[in-house]
Protein backbone atom coordinates (compact mmCIF):
# COMPACT_ATOMS: atom_id res chain seq x y z
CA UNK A 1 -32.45 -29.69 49.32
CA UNK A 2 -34.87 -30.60 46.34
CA UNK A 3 -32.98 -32.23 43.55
CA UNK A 4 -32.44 -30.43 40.33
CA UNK A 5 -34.68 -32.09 37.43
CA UNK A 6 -33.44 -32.01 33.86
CA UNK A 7 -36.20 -30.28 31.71
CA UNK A 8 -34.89 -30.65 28.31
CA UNK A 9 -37.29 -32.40 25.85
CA UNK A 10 -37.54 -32.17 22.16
CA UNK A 11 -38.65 -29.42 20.52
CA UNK A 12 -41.86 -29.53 18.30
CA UNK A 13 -40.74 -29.02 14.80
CA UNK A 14 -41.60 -26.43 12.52
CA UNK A 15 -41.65 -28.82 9.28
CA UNK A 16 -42.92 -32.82 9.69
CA UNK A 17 -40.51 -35.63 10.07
CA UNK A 18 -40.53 -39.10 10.30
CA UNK A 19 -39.25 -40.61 13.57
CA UNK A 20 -36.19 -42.28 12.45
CA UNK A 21 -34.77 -39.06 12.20
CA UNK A 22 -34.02 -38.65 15.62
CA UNK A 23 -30.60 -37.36 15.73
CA UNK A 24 -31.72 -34.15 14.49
CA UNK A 25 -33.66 -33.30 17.14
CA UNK A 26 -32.90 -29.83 19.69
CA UNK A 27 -33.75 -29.15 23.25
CA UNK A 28 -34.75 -26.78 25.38
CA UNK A 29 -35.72 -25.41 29.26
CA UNK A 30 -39.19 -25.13 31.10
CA UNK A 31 -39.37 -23.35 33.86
CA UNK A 32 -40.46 -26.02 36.68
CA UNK A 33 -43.22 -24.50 38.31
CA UNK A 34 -43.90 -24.90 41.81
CA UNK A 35 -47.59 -26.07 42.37
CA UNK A 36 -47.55 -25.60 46.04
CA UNK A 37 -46.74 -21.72 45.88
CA UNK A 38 -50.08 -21.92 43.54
CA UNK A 39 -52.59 -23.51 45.93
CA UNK A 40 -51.72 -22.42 48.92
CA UNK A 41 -51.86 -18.83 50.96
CA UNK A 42 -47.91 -19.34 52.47
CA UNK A 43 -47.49 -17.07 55.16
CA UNK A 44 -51.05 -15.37 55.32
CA UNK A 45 -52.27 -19.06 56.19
CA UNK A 46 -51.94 -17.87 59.72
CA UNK A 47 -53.66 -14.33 59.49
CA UNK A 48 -57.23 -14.19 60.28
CA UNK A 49 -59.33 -12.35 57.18
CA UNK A 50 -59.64 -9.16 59.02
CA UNK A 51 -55.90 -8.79 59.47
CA UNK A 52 -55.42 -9.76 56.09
CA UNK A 53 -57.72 -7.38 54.43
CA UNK A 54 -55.81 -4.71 57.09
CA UNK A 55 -52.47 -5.69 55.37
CA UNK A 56 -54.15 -4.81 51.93
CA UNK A 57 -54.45 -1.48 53.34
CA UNK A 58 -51.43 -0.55 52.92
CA UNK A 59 -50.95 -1.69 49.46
CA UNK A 60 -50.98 0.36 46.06
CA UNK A 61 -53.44 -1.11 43.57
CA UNK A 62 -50.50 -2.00 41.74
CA UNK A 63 -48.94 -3.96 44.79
CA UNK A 64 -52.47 -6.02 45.24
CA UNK A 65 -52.78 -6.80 41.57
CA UNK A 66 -49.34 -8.56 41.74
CA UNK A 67 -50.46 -10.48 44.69
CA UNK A 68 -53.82 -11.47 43.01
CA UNK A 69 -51.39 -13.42 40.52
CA UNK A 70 -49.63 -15.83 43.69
CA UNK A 71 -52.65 -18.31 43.59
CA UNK A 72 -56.02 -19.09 43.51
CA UNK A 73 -56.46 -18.84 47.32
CA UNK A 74 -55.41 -15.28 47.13
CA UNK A 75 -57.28 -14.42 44.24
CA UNK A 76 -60.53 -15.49 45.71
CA UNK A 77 -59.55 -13.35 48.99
CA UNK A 78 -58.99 -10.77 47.12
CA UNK A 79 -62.38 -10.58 45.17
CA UNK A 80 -64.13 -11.06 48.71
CA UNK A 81 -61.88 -7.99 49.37
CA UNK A 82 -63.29 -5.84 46.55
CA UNK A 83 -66.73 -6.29 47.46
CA UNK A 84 -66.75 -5.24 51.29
CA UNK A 85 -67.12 -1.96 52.21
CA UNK A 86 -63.63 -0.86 53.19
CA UNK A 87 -62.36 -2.78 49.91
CA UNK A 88 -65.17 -0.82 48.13
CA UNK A 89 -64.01 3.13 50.04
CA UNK A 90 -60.29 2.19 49.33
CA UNK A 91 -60.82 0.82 45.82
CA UNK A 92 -63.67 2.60 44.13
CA UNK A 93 -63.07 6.09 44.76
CA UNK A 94 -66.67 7.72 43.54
CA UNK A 95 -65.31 11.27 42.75
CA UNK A 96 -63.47 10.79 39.41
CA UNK A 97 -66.51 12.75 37.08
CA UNK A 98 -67.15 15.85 40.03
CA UNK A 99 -66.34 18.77 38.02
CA UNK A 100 -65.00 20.51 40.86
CA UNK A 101 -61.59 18.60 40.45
CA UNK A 102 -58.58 20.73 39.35
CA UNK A 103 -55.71 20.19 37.81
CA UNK A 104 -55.03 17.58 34.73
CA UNK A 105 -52.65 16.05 37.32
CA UNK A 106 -55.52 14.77 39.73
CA UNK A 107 -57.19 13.69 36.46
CA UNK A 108 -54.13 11.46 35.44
CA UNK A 109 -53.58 10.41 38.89
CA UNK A 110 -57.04 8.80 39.10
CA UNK A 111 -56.67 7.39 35.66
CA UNK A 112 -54.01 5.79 36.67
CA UNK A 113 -55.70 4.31 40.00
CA UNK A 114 -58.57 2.93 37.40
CA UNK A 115 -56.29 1.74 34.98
CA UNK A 116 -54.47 -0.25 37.96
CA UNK A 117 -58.07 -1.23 39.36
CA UNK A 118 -58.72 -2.58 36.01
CA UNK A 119 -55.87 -5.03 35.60
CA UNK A 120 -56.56 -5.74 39.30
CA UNK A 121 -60.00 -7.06 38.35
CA UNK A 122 -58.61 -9.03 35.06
CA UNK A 123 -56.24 -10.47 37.36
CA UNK A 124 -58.40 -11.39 40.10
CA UNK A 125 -61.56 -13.02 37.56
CA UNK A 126 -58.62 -14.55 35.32
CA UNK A 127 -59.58 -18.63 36.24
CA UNK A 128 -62.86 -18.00 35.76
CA UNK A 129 -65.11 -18.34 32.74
CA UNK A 130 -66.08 -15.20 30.71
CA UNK A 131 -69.26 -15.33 31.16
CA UNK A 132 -68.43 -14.98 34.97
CA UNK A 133 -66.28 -12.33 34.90
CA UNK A 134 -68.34 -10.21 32.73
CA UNK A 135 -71.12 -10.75 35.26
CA UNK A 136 -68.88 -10.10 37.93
CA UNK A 137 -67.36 -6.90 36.40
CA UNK A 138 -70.55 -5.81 35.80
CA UNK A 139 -72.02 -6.07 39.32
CA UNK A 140 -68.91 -3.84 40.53
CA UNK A 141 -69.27 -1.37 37.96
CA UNK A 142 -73.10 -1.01 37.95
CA UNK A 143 -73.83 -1.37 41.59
CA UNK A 144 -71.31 0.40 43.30
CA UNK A 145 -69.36 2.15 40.62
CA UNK A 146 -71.44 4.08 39.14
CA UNK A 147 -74.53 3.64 41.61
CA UNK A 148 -76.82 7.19 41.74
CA UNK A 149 -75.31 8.32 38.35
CA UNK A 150 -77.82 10.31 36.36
CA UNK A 151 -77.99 9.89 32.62
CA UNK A 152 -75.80 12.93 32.13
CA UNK A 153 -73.23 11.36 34.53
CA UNK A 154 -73.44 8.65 32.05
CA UNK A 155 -73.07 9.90 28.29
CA UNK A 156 -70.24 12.49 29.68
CA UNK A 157 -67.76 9.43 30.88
CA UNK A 158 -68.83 7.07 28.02
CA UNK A 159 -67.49 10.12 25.71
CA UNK A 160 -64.49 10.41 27.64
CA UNK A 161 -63.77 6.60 27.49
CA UNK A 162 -64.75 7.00 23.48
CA UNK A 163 -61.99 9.90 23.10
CA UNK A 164 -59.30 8.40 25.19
CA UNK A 165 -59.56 4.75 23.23
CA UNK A 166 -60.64 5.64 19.92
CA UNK A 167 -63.17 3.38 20.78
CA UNK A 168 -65.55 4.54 17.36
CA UNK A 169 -62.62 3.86 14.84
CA UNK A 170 -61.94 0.24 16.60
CA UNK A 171 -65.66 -0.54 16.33
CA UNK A 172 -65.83 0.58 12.98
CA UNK A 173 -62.55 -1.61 12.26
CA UNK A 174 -64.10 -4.55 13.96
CA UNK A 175 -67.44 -4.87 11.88
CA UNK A 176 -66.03 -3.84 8.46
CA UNK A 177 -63.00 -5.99 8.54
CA UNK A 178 -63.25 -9.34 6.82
CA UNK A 179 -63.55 -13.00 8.85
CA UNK A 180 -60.74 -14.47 10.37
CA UNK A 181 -58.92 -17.29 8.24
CA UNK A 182 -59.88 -20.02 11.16
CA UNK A 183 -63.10 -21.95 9.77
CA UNK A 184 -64.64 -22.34 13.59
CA UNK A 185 -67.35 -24.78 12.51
CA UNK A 186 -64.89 -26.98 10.84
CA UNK A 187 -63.21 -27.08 14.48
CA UNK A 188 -66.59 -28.17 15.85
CA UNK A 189 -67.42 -30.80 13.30
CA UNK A 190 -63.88 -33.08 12.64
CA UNK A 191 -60.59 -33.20 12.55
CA UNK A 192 -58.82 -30.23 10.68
CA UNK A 193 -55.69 -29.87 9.57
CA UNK A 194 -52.45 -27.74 10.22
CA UNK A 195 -52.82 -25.23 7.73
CA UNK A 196 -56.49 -24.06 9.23
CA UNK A 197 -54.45 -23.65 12.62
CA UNK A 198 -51.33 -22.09 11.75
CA UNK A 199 -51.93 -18.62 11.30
CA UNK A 200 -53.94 -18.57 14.77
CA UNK A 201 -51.19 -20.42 16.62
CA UNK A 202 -48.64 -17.93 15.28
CA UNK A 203 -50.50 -14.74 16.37
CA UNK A 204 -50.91 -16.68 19.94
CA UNK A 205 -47.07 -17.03 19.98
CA UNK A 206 -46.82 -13.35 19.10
CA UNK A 207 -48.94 -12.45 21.85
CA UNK A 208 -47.32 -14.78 24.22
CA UNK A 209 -43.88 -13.40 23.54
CA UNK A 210 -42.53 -11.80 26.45
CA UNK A 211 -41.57 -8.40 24.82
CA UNK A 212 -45.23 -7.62 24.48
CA UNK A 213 -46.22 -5.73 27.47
CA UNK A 214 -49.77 -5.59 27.29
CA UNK A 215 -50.59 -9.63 27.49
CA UNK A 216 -49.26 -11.73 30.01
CA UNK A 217 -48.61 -15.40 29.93
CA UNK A 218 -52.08 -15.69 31.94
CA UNK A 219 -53.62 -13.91 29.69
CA UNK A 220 -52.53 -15.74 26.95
CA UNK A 221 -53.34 -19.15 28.48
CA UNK A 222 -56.68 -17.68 29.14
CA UNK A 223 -57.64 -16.76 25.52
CA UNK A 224 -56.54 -20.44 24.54
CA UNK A 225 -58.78 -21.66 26.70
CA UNK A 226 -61.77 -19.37 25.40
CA UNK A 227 -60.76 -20.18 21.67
CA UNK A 228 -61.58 -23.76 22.67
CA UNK A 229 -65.00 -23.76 23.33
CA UNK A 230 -66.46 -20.33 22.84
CA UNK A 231 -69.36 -20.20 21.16
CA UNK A 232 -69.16 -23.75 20.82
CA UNK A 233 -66.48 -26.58 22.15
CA UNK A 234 -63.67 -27.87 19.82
CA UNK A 235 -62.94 -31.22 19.20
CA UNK A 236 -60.30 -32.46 21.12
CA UNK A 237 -57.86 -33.35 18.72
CA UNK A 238 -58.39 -29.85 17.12
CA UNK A 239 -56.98 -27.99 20.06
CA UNK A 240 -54.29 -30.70 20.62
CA UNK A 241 -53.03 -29.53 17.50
CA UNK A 242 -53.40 -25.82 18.08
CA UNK A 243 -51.46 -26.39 21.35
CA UNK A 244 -48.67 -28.17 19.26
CA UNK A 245 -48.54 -25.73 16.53
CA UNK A 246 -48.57 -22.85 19.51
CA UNK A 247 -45.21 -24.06 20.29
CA UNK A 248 -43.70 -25.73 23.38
CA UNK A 249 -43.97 -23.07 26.27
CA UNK A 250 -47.37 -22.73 25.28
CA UNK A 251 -48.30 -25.90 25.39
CA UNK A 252 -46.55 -26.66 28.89
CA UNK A 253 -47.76 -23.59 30.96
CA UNK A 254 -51.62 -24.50 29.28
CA UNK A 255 -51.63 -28.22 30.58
CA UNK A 256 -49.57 -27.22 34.08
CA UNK A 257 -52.64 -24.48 34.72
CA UNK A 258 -54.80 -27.40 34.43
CA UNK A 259 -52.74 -29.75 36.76
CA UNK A 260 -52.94 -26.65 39.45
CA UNK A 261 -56.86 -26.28 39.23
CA UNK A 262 -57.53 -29.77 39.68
CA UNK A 263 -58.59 -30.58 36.14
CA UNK A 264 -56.42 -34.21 36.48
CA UNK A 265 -59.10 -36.51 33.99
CA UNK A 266 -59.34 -33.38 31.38
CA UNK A 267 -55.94 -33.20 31.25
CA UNK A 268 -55.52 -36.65 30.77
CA UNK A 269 -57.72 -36.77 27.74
CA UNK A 270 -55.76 -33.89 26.31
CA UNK A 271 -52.78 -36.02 26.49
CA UNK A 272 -53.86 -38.62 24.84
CA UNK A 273 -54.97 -36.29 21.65
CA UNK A 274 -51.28 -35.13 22.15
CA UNK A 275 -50.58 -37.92 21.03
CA UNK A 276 -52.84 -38.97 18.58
CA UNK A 277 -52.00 -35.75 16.62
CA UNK A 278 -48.49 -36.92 17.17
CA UNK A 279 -49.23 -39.63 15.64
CA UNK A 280 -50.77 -38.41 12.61
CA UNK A 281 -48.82 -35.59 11.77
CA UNK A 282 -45.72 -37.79 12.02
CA UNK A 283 -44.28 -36.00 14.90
CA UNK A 284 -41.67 -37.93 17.53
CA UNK A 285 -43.71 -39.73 20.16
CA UNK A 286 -41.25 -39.04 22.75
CA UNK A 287 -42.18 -35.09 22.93
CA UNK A 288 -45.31 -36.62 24.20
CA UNK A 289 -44.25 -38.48 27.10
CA UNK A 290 -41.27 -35.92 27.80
CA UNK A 291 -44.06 -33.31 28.19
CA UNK A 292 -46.18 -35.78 30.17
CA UNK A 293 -43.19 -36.30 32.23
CA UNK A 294 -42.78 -32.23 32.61
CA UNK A 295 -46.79 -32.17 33.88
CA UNK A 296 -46.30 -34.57 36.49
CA UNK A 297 -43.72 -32.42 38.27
CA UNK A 298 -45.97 -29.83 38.50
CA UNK A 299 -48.30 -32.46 40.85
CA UNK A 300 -47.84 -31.82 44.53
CA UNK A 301 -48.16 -34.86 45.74
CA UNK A 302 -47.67 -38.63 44.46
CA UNK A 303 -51.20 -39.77 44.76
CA UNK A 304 -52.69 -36.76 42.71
CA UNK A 305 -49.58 -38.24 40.08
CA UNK A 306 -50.53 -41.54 39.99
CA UNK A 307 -54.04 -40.38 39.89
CA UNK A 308 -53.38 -38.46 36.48
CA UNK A 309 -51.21 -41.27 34.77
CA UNK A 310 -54.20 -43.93 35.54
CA UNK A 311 -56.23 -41.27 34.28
CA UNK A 312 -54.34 -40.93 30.84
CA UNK A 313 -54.43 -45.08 30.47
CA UNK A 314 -58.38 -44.98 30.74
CA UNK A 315 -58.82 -42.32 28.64
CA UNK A 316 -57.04 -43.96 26.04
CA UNK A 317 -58.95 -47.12 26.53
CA UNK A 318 -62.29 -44.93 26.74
CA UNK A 319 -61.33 -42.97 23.32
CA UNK A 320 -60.43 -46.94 21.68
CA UNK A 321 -63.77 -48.29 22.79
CA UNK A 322 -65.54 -45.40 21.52
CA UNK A 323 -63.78 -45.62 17.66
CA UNK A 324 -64.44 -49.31 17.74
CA UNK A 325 -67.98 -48.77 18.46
CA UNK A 326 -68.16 -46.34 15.68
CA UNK A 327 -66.48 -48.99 13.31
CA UNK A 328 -68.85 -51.77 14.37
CA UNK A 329 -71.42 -49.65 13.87
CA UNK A 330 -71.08 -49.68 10.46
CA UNK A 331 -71.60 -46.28 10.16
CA UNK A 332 -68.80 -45.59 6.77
CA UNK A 333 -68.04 -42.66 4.82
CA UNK A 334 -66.40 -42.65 1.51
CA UNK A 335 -62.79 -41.83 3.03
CA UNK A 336 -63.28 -44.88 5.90
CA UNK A 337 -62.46 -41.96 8.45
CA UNK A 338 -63.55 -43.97 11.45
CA UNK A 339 -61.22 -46.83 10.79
CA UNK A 340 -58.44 -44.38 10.29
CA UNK A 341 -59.20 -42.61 13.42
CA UNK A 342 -58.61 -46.13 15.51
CA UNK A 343 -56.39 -47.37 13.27
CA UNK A 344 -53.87 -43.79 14.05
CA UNK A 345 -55.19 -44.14 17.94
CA UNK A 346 -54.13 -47.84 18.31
CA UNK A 347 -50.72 -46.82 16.61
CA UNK A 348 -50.33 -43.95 18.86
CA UNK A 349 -51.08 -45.89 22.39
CA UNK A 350 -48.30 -48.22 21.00
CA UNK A 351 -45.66 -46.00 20.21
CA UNK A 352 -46.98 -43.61 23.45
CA UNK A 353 -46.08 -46.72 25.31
CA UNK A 354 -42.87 -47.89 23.66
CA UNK A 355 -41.22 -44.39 23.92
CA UNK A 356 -42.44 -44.83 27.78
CA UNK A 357 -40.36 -48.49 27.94
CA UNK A 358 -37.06 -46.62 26.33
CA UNK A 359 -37.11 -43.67 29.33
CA UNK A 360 -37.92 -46.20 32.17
CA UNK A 361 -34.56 -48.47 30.66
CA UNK A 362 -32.12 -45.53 30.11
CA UNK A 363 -33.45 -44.23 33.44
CA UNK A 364 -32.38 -47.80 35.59
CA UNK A 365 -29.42 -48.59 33.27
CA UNK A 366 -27.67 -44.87 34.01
């Protein structure tokens, strides 16, 4: 039987404090997640494809769209799925805009089967970028979907889609509202502070809550990935902080989704921006490593572990290396930000370390 780990670690505060004050601090629980059940197909390991697919035959939409969500093995057998022809006969029934249907209770029926289809596919494309599932949405929509449509075809489910979502007003909403309050190109060209993060990380939070039934905690993890680098990649340290300010389950489940897909030395550098904004916003160091410790359970093995931890000490010797450069470059502004930066990154590899050295001795003197 696999021992029970503790997962309490200290909460990220909701006001700065200075590290001495460590009596104050709370705890709470992270679900441990179970890599293996992610990466692997379990029991359809020993089905061949074709008796596979012949299982998904008698499944609802509903029932296949919860299985898309096991792991990435599935997912990708599932998409394969989609786009053969018995995935495309079961799937993508063609008859939803003949006239000749009766009865608004077929209509909702085959609403329903779309609207099931539909978080099927959001499911299914969720790992991958957005410019690939667009393209890959597209492809099932335009050459199967609605292949042999004529332009009447067309405008008449377009206004149906319009009257069911509102969709004019929401447009309308969209381009006449005003900018958000993030500054995006500030997040592109330094360092930013809290208060340009805040109000994003709490409507994240809001959306990640589990009383809201339309996002789920993929989802969620998804869009903070997007925010990141779409139209143009953050600086690190930028969406360390959002991650921070986005509170701890956040945070967690973001970096574990990495450890899963294989993302081990971008991970790592995240970590180490972890703890430089630590560091700089005067947060306890030892949320840091307690969270690094939480991300290395979610490893499957002890080489891809030890793999990530060297990982994290060269990217922190990288990232010095780099600031020195900058600093020997000569290269000053009036604020001596360079300096700063390696001055706080020095300061945070030390106290990164030292909170390290205080778990490993209350670990072998319990």
């Amino acid at each position: 039987m696999t021992s029970t780990v503790s997962t309490s670690y200290t909460l990220i505060p909701n006001q700065k404090y200075r590290r001495s004050n460590r009596r104050s601090r709370r705890f709470c629980k992270i679900l441990d997640i179970d890599s293996q059940s992610l990466s692997t197909l379990g029991d359809f390991k020993a089905l061949p494809i074709e008796i596979f697919q012949m299982v998904l035959e008698h499944l609802s939409v509903k029932d296949i769209s919860m299985l898309s969500m096991v792991s990435k093995t599935i997912s990708s057998r599932l998409i394969n799925y989609i786009s053969t022809p018995s995935g495309n006969r079961r799937l993508l029934q063609k008859d939803f805009h003949n006239l000749e249907l009766s009865g608004k209770r077929q209509g909702s029926c085959i609403l329903e089967h779309y609207r099931a289809l539909g978080l099927l596919l959001k499911r299914c494309t969720l790992l991958l970028p957005t410019k690939d599932r667009l393209k890959y949405i597209h492809n099932i929509l335009s050459e199967t979907l609605t292949a042999g449509w004529d332009e009447l075809e067309c405008h008449r489910v377009f206004n149906f889609l319009c009257e069911l979502s509102n969709l004019p007003r929401k447009m309308q909403t969209v381009v006449s509202s005003k900018p958000g309050h993030v500054v995006w190109q500030k997040m592109i060209e330094g360092p930013t502070d809290e208060t340009s993060l805040k109000g994003l990380a709490d409507a994240i939070k809001l959306l990640y809550d589990t009383e809201a039934k339309e996002w789920t905690a993929d989802d969620v993890i998804s869009l903070v990935d997007e925010l990141s680098v779409v139209p143009r990649e953050w600086l690190m340290e930028n969406n360390a902080r959002l991650l921070i300010l986005s509170g701890n389950n956040i945070c967690f489940t973001f970096m574990a989704s990495k450890a899963v897909n294989g993302r081990a030395v971008e991970l790592a550098r995240l970590m180490v921006f972890l703890a430089l904004v630590c560091e700089k916003d005067l947060y306890c160091m030892d949320w840091t490593v307690k969270m690094m410790q939480k991300v290395c359970q979610v490893f499957s093995t002890p080489g891809e572990k030890n793999n990530f931890l060297q990982s994290v000490e060269n990217a922190f010797a990288h990232l010095v290396m780099d600031m020195l450069q900058s600093v020997m470059s000569g290269d000053r502004d009036e604020e001596d930000s360079s300096f700063l930066n390696l001055f706080h990154l020095v300061n945070a590899q030390a106290n990164f370390h030292k909170e390290i050295l205080y778990l490993t001795l209350r670990s072998t003197s319990t």
